[in-house]
C-alpha atoms as a PDB file:
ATOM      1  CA  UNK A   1     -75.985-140.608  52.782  1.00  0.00           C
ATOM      2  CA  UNK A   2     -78.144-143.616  53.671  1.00  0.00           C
ATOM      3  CA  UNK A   3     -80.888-144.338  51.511  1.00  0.00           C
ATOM      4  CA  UNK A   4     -83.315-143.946  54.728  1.00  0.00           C
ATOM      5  CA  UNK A   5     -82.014-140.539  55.614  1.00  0.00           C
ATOM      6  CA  UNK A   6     -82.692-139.464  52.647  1.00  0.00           C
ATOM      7  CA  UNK A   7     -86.255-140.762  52.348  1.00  0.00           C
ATOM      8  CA  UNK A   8     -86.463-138.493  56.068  1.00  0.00           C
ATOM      9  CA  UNK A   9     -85.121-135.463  54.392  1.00  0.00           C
ATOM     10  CA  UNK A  10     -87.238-135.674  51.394  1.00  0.00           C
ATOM     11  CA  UNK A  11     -90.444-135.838  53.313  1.00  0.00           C
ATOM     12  CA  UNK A  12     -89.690-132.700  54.945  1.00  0.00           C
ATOM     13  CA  UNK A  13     -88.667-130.964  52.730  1.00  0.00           C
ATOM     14  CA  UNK A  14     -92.403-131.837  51.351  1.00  0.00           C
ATOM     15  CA  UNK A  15     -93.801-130.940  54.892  1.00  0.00           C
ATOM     16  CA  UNK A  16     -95.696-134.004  55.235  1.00  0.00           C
ATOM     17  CA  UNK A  17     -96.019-135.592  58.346  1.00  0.00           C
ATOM     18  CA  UNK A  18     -94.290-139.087  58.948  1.00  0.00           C
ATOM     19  CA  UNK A  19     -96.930-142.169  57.661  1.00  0.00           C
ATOM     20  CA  UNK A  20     -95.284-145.020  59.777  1.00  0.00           C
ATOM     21  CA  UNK A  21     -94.439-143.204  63.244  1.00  0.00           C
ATOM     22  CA  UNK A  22     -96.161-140.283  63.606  1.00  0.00           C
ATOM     23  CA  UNK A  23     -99.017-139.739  65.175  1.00  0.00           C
ATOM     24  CA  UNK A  24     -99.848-136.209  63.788  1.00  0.00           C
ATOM     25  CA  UNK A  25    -100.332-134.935  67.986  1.00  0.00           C
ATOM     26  CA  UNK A  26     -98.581-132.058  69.085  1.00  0.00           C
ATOM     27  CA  UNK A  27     -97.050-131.285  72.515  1.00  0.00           C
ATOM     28  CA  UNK A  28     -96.109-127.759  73.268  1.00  0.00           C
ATOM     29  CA  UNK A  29     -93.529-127.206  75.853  1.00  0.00           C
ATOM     30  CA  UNK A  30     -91.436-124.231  77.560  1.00  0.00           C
ATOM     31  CA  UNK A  31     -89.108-122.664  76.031  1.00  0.00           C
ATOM     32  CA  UNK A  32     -86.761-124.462  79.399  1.00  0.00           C
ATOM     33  CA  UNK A  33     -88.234-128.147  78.476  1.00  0.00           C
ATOM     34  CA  UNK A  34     -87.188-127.863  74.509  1.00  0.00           C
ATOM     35  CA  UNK A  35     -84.081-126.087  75.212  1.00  0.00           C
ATOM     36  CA  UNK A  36     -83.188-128.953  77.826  1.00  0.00           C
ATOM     37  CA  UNK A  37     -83.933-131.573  75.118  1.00  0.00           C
ATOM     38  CA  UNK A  38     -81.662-130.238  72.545  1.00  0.00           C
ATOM     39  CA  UNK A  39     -79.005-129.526  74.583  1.00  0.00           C
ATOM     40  CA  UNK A  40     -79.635-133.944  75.470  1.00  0.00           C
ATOM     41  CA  UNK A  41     -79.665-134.423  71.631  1.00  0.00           C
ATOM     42  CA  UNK A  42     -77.112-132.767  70.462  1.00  0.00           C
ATOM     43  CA  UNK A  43     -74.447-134.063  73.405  1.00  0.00           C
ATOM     44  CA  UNK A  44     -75.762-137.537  72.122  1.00  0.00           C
ATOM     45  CA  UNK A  45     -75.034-136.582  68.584  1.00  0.00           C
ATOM     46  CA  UNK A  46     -72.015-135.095  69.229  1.00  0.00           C
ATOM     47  CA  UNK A  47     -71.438-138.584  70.471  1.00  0.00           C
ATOM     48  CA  UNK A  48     -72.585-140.408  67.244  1.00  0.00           C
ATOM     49  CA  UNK A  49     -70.085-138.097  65.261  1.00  0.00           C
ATOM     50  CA  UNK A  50     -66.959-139.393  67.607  1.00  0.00           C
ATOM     51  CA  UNK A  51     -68.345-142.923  66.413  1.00  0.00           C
ATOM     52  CA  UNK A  52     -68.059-141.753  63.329  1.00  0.00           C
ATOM     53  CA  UNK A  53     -64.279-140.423  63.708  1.00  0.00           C
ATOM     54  CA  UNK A  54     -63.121-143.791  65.251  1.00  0.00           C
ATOM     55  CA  UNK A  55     -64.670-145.888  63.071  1.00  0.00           C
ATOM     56  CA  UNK A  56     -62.824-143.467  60.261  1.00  0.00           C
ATOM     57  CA  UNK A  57     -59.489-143.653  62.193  1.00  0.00           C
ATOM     58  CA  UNK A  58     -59.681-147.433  63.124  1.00  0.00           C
ATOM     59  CA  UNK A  59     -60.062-147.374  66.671  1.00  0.00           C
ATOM     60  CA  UNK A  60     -59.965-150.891  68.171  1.00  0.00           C
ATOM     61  CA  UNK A  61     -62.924-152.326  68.218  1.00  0.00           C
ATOM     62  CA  UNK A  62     -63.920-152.652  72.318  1.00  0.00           C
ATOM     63  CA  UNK A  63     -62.936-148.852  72.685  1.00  0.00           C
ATOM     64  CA  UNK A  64     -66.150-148.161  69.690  1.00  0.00           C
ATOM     65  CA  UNK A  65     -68.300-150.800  71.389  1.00  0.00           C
ATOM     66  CA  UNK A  66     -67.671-148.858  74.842  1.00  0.00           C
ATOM     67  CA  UNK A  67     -68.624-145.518  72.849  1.00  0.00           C
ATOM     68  CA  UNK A  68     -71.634-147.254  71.586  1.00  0.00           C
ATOM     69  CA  UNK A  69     -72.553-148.048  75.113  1.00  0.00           C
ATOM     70  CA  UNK A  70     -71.973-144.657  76.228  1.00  0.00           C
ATOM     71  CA  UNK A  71     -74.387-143.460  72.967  1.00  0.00           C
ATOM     72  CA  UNK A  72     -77.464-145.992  73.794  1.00  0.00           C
ATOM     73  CA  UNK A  73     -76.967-144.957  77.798  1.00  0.00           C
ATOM     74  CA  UNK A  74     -77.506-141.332  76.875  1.00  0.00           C
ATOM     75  CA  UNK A  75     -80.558-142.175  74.330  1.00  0.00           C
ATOM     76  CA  UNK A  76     -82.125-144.247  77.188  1.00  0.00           C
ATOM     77  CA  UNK A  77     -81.650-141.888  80.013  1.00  0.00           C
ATOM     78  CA  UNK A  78     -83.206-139.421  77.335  1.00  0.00           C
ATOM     79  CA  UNK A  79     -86.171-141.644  76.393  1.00  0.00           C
ATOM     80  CA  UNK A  80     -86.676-142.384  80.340  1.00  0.00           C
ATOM     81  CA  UNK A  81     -87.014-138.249  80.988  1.00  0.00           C
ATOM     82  CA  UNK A  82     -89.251-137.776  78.021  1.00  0.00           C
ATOM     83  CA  UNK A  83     -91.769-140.697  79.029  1.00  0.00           C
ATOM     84  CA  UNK A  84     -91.679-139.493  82.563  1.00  0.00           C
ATOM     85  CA  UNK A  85     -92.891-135.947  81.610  1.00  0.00           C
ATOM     86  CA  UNK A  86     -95.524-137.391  78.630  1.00  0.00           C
ATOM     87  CA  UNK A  87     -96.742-139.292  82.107  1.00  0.00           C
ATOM     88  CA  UNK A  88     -96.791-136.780  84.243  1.00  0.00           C
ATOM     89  CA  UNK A  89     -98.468-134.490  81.658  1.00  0.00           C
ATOM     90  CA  UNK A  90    -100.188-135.574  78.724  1.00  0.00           C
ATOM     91  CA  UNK A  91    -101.318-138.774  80.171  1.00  0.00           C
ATOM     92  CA  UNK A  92    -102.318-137.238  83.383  1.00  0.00           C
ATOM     93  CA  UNK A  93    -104.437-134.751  81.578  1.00  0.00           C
ATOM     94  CA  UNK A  94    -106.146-136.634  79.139  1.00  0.00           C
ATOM     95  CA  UNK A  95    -107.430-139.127  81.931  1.00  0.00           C
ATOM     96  CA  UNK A  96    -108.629-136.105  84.127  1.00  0.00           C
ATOM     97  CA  UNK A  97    -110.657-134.852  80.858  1.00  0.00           C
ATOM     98  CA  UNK A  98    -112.033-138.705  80.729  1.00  0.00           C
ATOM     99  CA  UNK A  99    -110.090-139.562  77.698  1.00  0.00           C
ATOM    100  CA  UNK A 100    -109.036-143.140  78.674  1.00  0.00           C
ATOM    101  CA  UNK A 101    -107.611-144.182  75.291  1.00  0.00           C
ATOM    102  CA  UNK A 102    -104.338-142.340  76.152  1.00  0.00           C
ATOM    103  CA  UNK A 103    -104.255-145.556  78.774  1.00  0.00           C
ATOM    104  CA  UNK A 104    -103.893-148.078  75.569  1.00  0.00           C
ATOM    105  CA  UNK A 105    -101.688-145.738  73.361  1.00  0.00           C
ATOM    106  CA  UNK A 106     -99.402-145.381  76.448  1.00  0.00           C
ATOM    107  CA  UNK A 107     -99.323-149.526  76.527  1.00  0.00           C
ATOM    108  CA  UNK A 108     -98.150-149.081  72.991  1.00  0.00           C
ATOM    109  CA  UNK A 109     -95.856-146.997  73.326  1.00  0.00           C
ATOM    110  CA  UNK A 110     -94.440-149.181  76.087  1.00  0.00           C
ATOM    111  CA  UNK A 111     -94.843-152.179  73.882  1.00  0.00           C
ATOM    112  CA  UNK A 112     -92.887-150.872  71.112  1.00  0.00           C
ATOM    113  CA  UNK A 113     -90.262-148.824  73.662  1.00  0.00           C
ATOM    114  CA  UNK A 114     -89.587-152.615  75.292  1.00  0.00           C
ATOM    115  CA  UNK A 115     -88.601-154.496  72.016  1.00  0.00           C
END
């Protein structure tokens, strides 16, 4: 196991909330909108495991690249869903209450989403 998955696992097994990445905010959703984004994440690591087999088996090289393709496609058609709804949503809300800071965290977001 990498050395950073196992610095993730540790902190939650201490149930402390993330220091870099993690804003501490909380988003409730429908039951329909979280069970729509697992089913998502777990097709896309369901993907990550067949890199995992080739890679294991020695698949030629362009047939993992194309698989890795496939992988960041899926992550990025997930990340495009997810930022449409936080729009949508929590944006739109928290400018109708007059809370214009969500204007500058959703720059950063965009910032850091666009490196």
């Amino acid at each position: 196991m990498s050395e950073d998955m196992q610095d993730m696992l540790d902190m939650e097994n201490r149930d402390e909330e993330c220091p870099v990445c993690c804003s501490g905010k909380h988003k409730e959703r429908t039951v329909q909108e979280q069970k729509a984004m697992l089913t998502r994440l777990k097709r896309i690591e369901g993907q990550v495991r067949g890199l995992e087999r080739m890679v294991e088996d020695n698949a030629y090289c362009p047939d993992i690249l194309i698989q890795i393709s496939a992988v960041t496609s899926a992550l990025n058609s997930f990340g495009k869903v997810l930022l449409s709804s936080h729009i949508h949503n929590c944006v739109a809300e928290d400018i109708r209450a007059g809370k214009d800071e969500v204007i500058d965290e959703l720059c950063g977001v965009l910032q850091k989403m666009m490196k």
